[in-house]
N, C-alpha and C. Protein backbone atom coordinates (compact mmCIF):
# COMPACT_ATOMS: atom_id res chain seq x y z
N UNK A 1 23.37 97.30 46.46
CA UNK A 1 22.46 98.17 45.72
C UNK A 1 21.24 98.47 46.58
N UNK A 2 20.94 100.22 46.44
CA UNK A 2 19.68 100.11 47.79
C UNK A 2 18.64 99.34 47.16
N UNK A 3 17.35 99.13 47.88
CA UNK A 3 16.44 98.64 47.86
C UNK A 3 15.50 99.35 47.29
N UNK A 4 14.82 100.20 45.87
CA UNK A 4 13.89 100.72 46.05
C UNK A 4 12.21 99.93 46.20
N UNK A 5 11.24 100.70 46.43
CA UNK A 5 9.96 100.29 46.44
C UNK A 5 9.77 99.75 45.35
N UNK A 6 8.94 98.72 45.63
CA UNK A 6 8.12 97.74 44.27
C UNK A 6 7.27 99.11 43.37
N UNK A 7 7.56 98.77 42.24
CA UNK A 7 6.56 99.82 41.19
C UNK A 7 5.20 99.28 41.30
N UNK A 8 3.82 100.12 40.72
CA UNK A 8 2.72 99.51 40.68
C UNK A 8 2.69 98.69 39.04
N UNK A 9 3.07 98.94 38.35
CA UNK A 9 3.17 98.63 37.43
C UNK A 9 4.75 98.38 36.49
N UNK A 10 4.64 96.96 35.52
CA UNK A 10 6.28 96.77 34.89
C UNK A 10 6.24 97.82 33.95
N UNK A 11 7.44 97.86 33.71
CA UNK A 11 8.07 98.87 32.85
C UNK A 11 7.82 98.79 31.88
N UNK A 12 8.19 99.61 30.50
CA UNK A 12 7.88 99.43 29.33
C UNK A 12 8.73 98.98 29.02
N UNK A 13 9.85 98.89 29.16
CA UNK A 13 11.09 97.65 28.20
C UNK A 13 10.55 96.34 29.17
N UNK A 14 10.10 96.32 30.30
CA UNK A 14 9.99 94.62 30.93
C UNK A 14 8.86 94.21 30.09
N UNK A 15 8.02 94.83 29.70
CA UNK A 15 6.70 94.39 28.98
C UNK A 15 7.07 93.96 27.93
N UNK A 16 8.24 95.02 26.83
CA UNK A 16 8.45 94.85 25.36
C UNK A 16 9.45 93.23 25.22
N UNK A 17 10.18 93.32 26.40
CA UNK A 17 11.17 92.00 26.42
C UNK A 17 10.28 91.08 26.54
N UNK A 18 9.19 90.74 27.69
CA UNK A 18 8.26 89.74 27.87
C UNK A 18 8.09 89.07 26.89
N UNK A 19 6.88 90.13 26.20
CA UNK A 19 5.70 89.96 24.81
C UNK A 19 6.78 89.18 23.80
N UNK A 20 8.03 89.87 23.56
CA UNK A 20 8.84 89.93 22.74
C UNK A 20 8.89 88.45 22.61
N UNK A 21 9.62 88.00 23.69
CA UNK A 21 10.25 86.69 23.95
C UNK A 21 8.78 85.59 23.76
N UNK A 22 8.01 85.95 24.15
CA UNK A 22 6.49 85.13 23.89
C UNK A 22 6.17 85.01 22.57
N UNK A 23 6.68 86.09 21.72
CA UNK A 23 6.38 85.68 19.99
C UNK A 23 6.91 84.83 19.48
N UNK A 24 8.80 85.64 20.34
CA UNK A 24 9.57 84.40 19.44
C UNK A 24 9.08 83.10 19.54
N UNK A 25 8.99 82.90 21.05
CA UNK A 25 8.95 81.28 21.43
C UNK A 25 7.72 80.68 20.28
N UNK A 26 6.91 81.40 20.09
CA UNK A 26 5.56 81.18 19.28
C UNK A 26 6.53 80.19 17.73
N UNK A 27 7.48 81.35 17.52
CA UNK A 27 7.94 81.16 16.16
C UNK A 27 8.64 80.00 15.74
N UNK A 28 9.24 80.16 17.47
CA UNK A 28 10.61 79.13 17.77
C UNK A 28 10.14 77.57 17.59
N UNK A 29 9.42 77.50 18.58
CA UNK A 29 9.01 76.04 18.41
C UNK A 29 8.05 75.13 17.34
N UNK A 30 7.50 75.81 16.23
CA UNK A 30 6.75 75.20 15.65
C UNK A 30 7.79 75.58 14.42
N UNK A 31 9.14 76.38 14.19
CA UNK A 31 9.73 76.08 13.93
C UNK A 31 10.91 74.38 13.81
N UNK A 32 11.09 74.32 14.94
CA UNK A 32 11.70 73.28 15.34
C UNK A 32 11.49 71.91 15.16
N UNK A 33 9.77 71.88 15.01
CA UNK A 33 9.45 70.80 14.59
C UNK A 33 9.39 70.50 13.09
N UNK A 34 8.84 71.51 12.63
CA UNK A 34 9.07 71.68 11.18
C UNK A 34 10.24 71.53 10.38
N UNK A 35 11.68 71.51 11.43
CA UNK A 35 12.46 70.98 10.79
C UNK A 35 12.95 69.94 11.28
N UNK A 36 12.44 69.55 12.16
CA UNK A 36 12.76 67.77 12.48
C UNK A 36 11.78 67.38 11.62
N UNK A 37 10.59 67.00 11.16
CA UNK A 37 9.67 66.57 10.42
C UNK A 37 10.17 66.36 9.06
N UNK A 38 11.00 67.60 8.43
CA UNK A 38 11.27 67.76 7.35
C UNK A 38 13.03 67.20 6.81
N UNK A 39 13.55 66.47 7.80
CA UNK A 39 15.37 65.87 8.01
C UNK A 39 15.26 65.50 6.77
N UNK A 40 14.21 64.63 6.28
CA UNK A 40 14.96 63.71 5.75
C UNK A 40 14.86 64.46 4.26
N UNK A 41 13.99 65.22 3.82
CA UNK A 41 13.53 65.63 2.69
C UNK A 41 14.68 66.64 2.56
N UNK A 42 15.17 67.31 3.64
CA UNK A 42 16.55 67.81 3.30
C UNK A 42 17.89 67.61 3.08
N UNK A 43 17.94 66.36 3.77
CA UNK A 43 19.16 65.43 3.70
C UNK A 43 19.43 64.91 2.02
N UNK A 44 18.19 64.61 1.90
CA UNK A 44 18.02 64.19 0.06
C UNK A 44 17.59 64.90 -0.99
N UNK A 45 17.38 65.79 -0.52
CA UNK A 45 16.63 66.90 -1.07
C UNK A 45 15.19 66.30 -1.70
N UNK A 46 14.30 66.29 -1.28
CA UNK A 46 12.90 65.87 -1.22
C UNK A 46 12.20 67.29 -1.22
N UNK A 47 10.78 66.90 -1.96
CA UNK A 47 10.25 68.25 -2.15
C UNK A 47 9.96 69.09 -0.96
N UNK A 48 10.17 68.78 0.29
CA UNK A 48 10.37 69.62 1.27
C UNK A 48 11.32 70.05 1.99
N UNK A 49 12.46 70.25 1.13
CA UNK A 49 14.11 70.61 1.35
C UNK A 49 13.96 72.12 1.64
N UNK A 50 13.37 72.76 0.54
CA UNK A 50 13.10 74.45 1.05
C UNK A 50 12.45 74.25 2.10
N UNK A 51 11.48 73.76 2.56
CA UNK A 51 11.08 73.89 3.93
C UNK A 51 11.90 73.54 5.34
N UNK A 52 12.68 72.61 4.68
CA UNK A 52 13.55 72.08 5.80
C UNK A 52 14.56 73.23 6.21
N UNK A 53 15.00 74.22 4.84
CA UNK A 53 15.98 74.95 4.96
C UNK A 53 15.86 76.07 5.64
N UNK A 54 14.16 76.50 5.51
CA UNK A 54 13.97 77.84 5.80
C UNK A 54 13.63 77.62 7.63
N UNK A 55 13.23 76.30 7.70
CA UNK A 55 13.18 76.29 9.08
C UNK A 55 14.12 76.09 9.87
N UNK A 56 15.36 75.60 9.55
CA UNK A 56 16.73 75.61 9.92
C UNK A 56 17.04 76.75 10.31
N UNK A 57 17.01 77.95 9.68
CA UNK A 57 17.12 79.03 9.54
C UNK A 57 16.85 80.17 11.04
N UNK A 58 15.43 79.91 10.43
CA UNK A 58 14.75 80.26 11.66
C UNK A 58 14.80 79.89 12.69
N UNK A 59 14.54 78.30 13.34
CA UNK A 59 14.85 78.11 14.35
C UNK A 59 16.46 78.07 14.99
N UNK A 60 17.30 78.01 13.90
CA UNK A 60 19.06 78.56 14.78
C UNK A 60 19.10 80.03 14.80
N UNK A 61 18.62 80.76 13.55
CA UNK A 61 18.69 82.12 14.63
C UNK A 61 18.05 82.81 15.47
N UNK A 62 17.29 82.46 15.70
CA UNK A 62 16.03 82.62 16.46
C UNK A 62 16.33 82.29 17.79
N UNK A 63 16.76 81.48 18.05
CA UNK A 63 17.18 80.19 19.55
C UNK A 63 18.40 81.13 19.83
N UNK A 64 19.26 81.31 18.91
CA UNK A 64 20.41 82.67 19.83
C UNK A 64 20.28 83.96 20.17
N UNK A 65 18.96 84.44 19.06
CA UNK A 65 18.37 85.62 19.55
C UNK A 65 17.81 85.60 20.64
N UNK A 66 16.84 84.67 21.67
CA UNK A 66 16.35 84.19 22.34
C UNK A 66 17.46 83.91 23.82
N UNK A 67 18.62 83.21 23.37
CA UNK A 67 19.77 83.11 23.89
C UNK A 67 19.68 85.14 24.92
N UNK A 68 20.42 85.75 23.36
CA UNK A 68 20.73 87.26 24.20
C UNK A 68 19.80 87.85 24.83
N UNK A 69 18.31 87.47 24.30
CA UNK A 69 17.31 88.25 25.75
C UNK A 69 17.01 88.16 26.52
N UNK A 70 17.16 86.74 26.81
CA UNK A 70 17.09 86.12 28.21
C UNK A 70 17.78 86.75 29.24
N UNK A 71 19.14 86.97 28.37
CA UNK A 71 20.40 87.24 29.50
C UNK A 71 20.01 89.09 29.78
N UNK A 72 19.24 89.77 28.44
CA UNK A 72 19.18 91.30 28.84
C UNK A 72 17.88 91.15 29.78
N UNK A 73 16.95 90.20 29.87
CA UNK A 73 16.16 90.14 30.82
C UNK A 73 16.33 89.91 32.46
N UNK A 74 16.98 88.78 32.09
CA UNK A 74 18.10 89.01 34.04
C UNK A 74 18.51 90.06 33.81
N UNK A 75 19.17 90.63 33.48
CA UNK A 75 20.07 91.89 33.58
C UNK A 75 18.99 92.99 33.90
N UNK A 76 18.06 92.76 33.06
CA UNK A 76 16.89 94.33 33.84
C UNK A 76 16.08 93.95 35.02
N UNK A 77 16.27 92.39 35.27
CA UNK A 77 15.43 92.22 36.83
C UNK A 77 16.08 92.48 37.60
N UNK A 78 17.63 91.72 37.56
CA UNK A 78 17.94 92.12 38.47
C UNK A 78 18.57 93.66 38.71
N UNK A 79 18.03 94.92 38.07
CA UNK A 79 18.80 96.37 37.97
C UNK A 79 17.36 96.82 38.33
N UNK A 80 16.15 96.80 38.47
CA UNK A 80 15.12 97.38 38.13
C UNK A 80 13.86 96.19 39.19
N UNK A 81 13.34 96.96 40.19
CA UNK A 81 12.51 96.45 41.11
C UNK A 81 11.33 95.82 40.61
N UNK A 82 10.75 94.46 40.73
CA UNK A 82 9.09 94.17 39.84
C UNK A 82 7.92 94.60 40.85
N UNK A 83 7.09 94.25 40.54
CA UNK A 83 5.68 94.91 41.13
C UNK A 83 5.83 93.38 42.02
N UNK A 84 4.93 94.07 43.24
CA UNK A 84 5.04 93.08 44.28
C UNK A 84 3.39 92.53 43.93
N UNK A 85 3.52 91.12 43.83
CA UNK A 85 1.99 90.16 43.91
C UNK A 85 0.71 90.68 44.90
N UNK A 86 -0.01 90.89 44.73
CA UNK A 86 -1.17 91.27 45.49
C UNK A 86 -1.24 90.83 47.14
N UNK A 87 -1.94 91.44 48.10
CA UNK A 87 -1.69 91.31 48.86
C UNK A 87 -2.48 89.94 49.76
N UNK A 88 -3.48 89.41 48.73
CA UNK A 88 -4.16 88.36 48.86
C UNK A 88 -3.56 87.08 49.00
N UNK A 89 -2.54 87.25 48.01
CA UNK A 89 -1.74 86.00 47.30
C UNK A 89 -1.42 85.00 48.79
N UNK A 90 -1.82 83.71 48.65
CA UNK A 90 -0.99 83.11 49.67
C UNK A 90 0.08 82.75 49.30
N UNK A 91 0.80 81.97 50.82
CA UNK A 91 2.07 81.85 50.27
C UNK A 91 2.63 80.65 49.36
N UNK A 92 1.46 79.68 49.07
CA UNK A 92 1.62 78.67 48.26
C UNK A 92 1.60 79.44 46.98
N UNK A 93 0.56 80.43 46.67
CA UNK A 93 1.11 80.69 45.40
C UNK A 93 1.83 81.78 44.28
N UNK A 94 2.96 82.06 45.74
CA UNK A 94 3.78 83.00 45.76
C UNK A 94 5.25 81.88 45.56
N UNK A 95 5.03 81.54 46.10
CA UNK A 95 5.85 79.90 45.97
C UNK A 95 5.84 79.66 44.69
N UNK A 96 4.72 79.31 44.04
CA UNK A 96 4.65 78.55 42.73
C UNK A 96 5.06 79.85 41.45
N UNK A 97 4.44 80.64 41.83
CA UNK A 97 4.91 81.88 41.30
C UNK A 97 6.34 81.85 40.82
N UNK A 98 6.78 82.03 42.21
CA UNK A 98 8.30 82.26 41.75
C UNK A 98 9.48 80.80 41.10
N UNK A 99 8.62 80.40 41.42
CA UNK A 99 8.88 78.27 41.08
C UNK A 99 8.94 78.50 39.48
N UNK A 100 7.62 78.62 39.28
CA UNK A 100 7.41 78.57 37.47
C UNK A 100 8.76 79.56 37.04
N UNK A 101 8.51 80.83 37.51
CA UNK A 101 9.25 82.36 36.65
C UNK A 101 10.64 81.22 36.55
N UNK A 102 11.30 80.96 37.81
CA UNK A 102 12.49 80.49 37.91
C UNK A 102 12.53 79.37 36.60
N UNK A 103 11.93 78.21 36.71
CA UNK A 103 12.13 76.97 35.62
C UNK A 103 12.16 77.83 34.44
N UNK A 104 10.95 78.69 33.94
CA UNK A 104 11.11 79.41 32.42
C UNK A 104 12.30 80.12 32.25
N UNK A 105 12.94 80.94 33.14
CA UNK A 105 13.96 81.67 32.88
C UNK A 105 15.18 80.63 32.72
N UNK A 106 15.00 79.31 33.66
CA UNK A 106 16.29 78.43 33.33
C UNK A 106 16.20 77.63 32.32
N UNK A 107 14.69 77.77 31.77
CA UNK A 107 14.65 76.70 30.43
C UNK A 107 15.24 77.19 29.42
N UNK A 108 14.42 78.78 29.58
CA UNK A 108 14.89 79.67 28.44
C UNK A 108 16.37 80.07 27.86
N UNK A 109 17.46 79.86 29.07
CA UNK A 109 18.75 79.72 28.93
C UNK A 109 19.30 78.57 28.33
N UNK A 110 18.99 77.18 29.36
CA UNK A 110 19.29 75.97 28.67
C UNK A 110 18.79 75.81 27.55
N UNK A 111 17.90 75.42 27.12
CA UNK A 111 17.21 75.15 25.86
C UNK A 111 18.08 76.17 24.46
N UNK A 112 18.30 77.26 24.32
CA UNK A 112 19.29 77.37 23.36
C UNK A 112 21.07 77.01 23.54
N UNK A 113 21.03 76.51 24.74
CA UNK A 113 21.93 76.34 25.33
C UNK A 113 22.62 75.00 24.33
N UNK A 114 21.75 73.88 24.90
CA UNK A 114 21.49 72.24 24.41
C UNK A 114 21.69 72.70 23.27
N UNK A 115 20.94 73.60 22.64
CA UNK A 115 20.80 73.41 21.00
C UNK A 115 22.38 74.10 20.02
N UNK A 116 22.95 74.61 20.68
CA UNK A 116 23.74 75.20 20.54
C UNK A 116 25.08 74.73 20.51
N UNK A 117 25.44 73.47 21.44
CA UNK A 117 25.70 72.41 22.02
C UNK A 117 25.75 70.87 20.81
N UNK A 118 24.52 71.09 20.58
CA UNK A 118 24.23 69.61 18.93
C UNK A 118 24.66 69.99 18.52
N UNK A 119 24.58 71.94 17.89
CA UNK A 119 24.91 72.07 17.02
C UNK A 119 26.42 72.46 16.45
N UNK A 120 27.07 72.61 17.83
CA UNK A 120 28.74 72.22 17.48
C UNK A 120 29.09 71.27 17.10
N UNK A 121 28.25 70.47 17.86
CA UNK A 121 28.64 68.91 18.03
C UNK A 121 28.72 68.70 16.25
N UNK A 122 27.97 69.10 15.55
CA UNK A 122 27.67 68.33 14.13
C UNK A 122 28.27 69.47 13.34
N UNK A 123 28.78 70.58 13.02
CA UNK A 123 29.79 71.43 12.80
C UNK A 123 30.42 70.85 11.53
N UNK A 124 30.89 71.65 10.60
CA UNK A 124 31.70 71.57 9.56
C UNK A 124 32.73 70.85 10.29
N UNK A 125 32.94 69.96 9.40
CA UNK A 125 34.33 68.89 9.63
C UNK A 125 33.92 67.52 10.19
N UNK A 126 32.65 67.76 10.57
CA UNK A 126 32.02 65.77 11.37
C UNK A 126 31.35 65.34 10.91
N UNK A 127 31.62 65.53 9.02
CA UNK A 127 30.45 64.76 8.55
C UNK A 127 29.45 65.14 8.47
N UNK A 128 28.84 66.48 8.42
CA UNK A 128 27.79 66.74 8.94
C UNK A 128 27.64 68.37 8.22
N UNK A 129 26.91 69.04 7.61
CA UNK A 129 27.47 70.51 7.06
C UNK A 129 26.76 71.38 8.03
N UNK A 130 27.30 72.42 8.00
CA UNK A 130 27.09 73.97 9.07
C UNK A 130 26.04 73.88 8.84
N UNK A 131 25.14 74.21 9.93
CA UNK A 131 23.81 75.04 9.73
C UNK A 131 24.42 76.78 9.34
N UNK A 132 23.10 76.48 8.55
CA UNK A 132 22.43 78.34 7.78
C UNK A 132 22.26 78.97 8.98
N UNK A 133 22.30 80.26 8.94
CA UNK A 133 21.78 81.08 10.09
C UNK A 133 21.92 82.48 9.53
N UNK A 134 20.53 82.80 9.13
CA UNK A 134 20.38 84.52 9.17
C UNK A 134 21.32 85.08 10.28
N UNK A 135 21.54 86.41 10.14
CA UNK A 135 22.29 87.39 10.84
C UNK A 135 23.70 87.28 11.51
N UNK A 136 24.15 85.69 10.85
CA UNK A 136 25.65 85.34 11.50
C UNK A 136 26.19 84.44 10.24
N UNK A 137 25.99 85.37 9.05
CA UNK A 137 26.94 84.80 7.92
C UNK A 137 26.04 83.53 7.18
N UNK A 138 26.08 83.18 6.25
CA UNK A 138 25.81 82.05 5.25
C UNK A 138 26.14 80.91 6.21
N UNK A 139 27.46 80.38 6.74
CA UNK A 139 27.80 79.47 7.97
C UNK A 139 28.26 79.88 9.08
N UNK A 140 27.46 80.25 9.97
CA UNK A 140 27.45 80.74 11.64
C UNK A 140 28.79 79.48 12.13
N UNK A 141 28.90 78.61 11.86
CA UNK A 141 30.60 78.09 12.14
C UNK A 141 31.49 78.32 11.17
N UNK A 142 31.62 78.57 10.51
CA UNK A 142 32.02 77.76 9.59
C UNK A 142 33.09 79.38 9.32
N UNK A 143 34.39 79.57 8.41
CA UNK A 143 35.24 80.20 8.19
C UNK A 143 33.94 81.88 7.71
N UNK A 144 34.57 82.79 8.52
CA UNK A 144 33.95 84.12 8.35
C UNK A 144 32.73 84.28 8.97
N UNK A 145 32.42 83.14 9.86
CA UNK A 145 31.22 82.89 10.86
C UNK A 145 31.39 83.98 11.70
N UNK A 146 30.14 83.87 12.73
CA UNK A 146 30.30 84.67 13.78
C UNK A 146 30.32 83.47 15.00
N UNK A 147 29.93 82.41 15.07
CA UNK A 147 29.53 81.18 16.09
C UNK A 147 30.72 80.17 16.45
N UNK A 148 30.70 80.67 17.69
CA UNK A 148 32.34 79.95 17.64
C UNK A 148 31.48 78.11 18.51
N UNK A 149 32.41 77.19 18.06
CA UNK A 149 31.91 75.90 18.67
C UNK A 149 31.99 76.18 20.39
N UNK A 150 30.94 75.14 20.79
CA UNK A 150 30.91 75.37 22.15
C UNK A 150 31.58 73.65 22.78
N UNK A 151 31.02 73.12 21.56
CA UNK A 151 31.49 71.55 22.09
C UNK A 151 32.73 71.52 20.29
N UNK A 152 33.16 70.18 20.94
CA UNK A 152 34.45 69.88 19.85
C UNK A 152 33.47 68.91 18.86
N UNK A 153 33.42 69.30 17.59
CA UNK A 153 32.85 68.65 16.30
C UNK A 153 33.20 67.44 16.20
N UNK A 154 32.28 66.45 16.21
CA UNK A 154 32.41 65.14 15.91
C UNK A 154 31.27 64.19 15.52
N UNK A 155 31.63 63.32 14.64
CA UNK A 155 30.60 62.20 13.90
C UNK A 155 29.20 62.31 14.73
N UNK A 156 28.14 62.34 14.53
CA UNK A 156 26.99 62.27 14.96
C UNK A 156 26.80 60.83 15.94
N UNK A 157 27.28 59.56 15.57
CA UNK A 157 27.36 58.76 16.03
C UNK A 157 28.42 58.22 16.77
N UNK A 158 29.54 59.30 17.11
CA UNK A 158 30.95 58.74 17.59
C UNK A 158 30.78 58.33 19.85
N UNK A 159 31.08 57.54 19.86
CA UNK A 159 30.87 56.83 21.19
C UNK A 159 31.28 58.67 22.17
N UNK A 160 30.60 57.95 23.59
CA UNK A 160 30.73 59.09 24.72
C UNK A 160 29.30 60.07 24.81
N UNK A 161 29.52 60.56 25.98
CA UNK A 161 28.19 61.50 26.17
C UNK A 161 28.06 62.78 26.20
N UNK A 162 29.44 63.47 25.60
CA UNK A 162 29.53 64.91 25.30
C UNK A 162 29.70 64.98 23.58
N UNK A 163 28.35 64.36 23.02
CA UNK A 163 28.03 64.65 21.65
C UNK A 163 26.90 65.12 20.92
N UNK A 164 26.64 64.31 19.89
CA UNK A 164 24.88 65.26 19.60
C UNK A 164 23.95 64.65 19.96
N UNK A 165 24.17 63.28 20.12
CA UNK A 165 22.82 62.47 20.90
C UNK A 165 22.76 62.89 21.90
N UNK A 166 23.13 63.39 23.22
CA UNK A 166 23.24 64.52 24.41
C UNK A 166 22.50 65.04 24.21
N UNK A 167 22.71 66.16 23.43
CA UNK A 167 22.87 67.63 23.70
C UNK A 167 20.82 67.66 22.90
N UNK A 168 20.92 66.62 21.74
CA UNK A 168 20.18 66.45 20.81
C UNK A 168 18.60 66.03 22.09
N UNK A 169 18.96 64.94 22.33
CA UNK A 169 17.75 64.54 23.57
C UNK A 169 17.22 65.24 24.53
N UNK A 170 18.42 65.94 25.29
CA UNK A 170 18.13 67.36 26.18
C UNK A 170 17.48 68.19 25.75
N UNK A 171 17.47 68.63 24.89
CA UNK A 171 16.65 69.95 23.93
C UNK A 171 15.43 69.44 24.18
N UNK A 172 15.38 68.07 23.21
CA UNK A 172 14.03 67.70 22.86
C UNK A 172 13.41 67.78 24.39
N UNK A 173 13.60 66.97 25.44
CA UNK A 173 13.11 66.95 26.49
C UNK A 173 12.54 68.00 27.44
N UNK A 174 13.84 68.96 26.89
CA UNK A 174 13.17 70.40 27.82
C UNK A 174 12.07 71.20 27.27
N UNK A 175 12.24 70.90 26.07
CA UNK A 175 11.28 71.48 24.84
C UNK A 175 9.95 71.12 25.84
N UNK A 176 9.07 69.52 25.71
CA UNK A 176 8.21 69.39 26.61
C UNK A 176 8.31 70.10 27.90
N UNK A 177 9.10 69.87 28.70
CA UNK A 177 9.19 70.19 29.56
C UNK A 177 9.16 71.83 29.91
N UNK A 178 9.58 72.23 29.12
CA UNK A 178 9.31 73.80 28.94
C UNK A 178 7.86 74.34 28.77
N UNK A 179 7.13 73.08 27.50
CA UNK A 179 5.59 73.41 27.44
C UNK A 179 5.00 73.15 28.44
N UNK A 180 5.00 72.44 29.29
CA UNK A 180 4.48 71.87 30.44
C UNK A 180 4.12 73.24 31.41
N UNK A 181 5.75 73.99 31.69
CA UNK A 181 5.70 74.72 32.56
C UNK A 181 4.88 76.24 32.02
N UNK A 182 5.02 76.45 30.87
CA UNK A 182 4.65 77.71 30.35
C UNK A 182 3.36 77.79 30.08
N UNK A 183 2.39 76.06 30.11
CA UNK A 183 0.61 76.24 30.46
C UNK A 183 0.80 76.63 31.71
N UNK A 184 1.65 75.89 32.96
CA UNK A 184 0.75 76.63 34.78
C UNK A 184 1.47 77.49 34.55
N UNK A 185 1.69 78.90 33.98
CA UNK A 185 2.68 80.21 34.16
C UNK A 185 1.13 80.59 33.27
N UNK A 186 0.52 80.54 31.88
CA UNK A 186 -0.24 81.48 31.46
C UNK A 186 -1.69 80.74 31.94
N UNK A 187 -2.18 79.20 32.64
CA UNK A 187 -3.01 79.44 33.86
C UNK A 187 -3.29 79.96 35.21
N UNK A 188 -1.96 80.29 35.78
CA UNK A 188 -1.61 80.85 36.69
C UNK A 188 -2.53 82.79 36.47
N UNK A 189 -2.08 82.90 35.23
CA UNK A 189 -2.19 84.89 34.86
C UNK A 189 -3.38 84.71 34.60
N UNK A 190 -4.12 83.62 33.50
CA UNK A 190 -5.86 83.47 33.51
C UNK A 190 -6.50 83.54 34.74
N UNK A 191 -5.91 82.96 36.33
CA UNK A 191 -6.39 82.50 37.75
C UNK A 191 -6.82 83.95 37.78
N UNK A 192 -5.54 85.01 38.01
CA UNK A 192 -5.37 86.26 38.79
C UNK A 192 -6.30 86.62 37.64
N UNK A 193 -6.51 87.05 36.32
CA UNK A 193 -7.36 87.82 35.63
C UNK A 193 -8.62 87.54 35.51
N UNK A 194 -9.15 86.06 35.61
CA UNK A 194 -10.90 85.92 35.61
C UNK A 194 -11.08 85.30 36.57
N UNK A 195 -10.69 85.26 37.55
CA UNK A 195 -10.73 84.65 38.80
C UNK A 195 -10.80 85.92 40.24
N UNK A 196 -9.47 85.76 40.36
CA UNK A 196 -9.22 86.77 41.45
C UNK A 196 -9.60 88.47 41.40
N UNK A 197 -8.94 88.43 39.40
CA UNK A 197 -9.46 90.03 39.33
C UNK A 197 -8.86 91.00 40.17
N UNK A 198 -7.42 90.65 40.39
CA UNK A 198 -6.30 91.53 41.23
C UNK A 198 -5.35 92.55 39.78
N UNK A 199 -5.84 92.20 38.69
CA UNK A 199 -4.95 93.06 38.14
C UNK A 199 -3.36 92.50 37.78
N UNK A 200 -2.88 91.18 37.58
CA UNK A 200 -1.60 91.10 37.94
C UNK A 200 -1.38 90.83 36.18
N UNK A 201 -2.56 90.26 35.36
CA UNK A 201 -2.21 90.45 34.16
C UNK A 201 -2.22 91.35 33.39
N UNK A 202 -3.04 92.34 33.88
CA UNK A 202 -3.59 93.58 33.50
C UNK A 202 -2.45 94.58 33.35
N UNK A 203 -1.40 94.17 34.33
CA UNK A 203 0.13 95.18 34.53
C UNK A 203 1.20 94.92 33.51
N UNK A 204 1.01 93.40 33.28
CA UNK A 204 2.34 92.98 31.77
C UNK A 204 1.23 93.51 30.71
N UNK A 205 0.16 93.11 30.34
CA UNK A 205 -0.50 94.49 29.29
C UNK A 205 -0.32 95.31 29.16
N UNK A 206 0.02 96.03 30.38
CA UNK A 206 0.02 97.86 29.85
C UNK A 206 -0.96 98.34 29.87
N UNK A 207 -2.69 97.60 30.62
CA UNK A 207 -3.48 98.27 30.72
C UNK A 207 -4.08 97.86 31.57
N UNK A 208 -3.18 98.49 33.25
CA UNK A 208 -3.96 98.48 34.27
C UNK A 208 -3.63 99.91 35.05
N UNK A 209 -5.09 100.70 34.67
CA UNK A 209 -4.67 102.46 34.66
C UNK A 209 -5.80 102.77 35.79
């Protein structure tokens, strides 16, 4: 594919996917906790069962929606040239630059990945009932689903390391680990905007004219 010139500015779908994906995550994760917090009140139905349910909800469809933009986001980097970093930038933090983008884009894959992963794992038939999921049927596994298993359904507690304690710990872990990376990615854009004053946040805004 030829090479064209770096644009001065991202595109309007790279901006809308960005922002986009920055809300969800907003939604996603304080989702997530909200329904780990809330297990048990749903398991027994405790007065925070609707809460448990609606966050179920949200955070499984949400995490696959998240899933498909990731992948239309590679797909427009790599079809569509980005703006090249200022010409100041050293190379340490052109380095780190591309360090962070890389971990978020691979978290952002794994992380619904893992979750996706438990959530075969615990699947109609292991003891365990389908998760709810807006926009993929009443049971996203389950008969007239749209979610096909990725791992083979089994007891929550059944011996081996391709189950939900796996898949279940990984999540959680990257989860941190994801927050970790996504403060030096939006200290990094604070550096260049009240610091350097090169404009590099000013371009995913949409208002550097």
């Amino acid at each position: 594919m030829a090479q064209n010139p770096a644009p001065a500015d991202w595109t309007r779908t790279a901006r809308t996917l960005h922002w986009g994906t920055a809300l969800a995550v907003l939604v996603e994760v304080p989702a997530g906790f909200a329904m780990a917090w809330t297990y048990l009140d749903g398991t027994k139905g405790g007065p925070l069962a609707w809460l448990h349910l609606r966050a179920s909800q949200v955070h499984h469809t949400l995490g696959l929606v998240l899933l498909l933009t990731v992948l239309i986001r590679l797909w427009w980097r790599w079809r569509h040239p980005v703006p090249a970093l200022p010409a100041g930038t050293s190379r340490g933090e052109r380095i780190a630059a591309r360090s962070v983008q890389a971990l978020l884009y691979g978290l952002l894959l794994l992380l619904p990945l893992s979750g996706w992963a438990a959530l075969s794992a615990l699947g109609a038939g292991a003891g365990y009932p389908a998760p709810e999921m807006w926009l993929f049927t009443h049971n996203g596994f389950g008969p007239g689903g749209l979610i096909p298993h990725i791992v083979t359904p089994r007891p929550w507690n059944a011996p081996g390391l391709i189950g939900y304690g796996t898949f279940a710990k990984a999540h959680v872990w990257m989860v941190w680990l994801g927050g970790a990376v996504l403060c030096l990615h939006i200290l990094g854009a604070l550096k260049h905007h009240l610091i350097n004053r090169d404009g590099v946040l000013a371009r995913m805004a949409g208002s550097n004219k």
